[in-house]
Protein backbone atom coordinates (compact mmCIF):
# COMPACT_ATOMS: atom_id res chain seq x y z
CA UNK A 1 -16.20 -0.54 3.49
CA UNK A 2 -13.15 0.69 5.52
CA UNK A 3 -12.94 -0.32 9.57
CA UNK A 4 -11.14 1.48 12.25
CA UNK A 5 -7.62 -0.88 11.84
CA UNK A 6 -7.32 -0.94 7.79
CA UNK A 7 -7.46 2.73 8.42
CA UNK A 8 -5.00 2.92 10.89
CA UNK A 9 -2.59 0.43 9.15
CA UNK A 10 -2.89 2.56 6.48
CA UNK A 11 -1.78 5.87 7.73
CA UNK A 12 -0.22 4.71 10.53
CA UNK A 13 1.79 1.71 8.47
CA UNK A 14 2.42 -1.97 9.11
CA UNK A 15 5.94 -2.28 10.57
CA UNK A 16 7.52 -6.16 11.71
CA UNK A 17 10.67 -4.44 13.05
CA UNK A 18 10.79 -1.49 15.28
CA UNK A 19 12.12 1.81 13.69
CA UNK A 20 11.81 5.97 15.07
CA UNK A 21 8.69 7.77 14.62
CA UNK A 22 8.65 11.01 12.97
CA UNK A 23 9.54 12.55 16.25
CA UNK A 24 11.91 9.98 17.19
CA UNK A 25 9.62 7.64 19.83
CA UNK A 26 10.58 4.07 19.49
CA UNK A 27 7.65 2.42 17.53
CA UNK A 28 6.63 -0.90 16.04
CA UNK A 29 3.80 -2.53 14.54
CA UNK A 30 0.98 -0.27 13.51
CA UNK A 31 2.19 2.98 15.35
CA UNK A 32 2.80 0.83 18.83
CA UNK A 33 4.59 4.08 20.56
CA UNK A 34 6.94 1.79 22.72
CA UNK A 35 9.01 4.86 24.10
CA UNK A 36 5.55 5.90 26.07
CA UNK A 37 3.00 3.38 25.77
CA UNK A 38 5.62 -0.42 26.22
CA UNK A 39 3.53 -2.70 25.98
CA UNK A 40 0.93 -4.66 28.44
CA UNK A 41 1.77 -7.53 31.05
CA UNK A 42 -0.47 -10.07 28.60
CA UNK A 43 1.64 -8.64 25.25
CA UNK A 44 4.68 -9.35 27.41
CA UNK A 45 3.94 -13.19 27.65
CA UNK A 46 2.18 -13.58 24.33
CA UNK A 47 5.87 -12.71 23.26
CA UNK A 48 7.69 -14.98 25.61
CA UNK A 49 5.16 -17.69 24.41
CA UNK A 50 5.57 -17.58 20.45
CA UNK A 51 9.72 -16.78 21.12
CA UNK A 52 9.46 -19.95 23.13
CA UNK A 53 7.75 -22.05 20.17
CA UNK A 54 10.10 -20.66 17.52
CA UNK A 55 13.04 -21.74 19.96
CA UNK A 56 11.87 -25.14 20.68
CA UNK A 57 10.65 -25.58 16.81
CA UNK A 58 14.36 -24.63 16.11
CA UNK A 59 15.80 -27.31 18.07
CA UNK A 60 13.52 -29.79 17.61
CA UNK A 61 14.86 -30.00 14.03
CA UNK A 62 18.17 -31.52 16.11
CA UNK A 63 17.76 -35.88 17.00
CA UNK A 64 20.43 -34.99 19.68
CA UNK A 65 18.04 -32.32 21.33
CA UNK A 66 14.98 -34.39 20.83
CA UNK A 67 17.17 -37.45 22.81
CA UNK A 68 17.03 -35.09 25.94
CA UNK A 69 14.80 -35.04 28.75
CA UNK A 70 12.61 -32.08 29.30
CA UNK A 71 14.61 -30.27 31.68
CA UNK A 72 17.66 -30.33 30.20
CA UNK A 73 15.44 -29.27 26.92
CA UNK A 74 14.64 -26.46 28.92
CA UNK A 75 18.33 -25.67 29.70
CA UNK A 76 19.41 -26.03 25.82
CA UNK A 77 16.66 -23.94 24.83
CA UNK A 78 17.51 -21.07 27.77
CA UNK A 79 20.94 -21.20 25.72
CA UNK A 80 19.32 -20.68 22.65
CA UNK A 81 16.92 -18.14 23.65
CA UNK A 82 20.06 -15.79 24.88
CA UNK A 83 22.76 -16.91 21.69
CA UNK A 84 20.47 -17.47 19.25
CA UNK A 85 20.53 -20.90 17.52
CA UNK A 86 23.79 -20.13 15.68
CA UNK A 87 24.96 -19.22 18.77
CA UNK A 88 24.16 -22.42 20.69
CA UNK A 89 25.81 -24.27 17.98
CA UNK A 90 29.18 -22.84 18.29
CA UNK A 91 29.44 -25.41 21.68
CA UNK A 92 29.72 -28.26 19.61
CA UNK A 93 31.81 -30.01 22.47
CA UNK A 94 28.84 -29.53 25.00
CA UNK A 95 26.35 -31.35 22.33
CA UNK A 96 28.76 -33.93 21.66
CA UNK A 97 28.54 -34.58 25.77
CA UNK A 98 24.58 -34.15 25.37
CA UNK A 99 23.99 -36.69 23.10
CA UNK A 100 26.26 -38.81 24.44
CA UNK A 101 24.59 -38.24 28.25
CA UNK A 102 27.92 -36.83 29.69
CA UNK A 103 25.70 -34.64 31.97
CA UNK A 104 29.62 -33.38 33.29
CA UNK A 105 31.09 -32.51 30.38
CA UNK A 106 28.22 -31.16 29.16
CA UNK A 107 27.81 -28.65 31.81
CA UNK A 108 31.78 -28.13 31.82
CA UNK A 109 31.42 -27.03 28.39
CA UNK A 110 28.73 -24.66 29.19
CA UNK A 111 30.78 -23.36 32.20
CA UNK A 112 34.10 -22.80 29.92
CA UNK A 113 33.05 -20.75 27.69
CA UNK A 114 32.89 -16.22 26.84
CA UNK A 115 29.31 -16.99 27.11
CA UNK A 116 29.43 -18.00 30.71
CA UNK A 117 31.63 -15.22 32.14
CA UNK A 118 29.27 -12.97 30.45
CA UNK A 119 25.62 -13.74 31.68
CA UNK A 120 27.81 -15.18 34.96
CA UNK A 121 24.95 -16.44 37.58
CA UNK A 122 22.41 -17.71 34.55
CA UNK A 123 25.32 -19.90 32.94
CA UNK A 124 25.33 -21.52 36.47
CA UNK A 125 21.87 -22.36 36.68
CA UNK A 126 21.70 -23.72 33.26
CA UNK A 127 24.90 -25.67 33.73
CA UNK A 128 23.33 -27.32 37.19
CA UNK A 129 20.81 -28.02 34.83
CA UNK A 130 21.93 -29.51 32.54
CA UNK A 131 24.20 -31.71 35.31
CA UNK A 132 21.64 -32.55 37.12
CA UNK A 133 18.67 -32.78 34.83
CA UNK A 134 16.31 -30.73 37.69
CA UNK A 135 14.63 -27.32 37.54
CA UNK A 136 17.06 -24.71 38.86
């Protein structure tokens, strides 16, 4: 016996990556019309919440990051949320200075960097972060 959603998954298809509809609306999933519909407040943070657990699953893979407190945790994963973790790991300097609790050259390193001048006021907070090991 078919049901409403092996229906719909069916003609609608079963998508993991957004692509253009046949009319050109930005679409994902089973026929999620994100051009019009977007998506909900609660699919909003169900997002945040498993990109969150990848992230931190990522880096806990990393003795230096699991050496850190939470907050600076938090500031590492921030990072890693915006570069990616390839990304993250091209500041080798600024992990040296983490594991080694050089909270200063650590958040030099973050500071001198292309990332920094380009997401400007966020590098700040994360550096101050990372410095100071409290919530920014």
């Amino acid at each position: 016996m078919m049901d409403l959603a092996t229906q719909l998954m069916r003609d609608e298809g079963f998508r993991l990556m957004p692509y253009s509809d046949s009319v050109g609306k930005l679409t994902i999933g089973v026929g999620r019309n994100l051009t019009d519909v977007g998506l909900s407040q609660d699919e909003v943070y169900y997002l945040l919440n498993n990109d969150i657990k990848r992230v931190m699953v990522s880096l806990g893979a990393y003795p230096w990051f699991q050496g850190l407190d939470p907050v600076r945790q938090a500031a590492v994963a921030n990072m890693a949320f915006n570069l990616g973790l390839g990304g993250l790991l091209h500041f080798p300097s600024m992990i040296h200075h983490l594991q080694a609790g050089e909270w200063q050259g650590a958040h030099d390193e973050a500071l001198n960097s292309t990332w920094s001048t380009q997401v400007g006021e966020r590098a700040k907070r994360i550096a101050e972060q990372l410095l100071t090991g409290e919530w920014q």
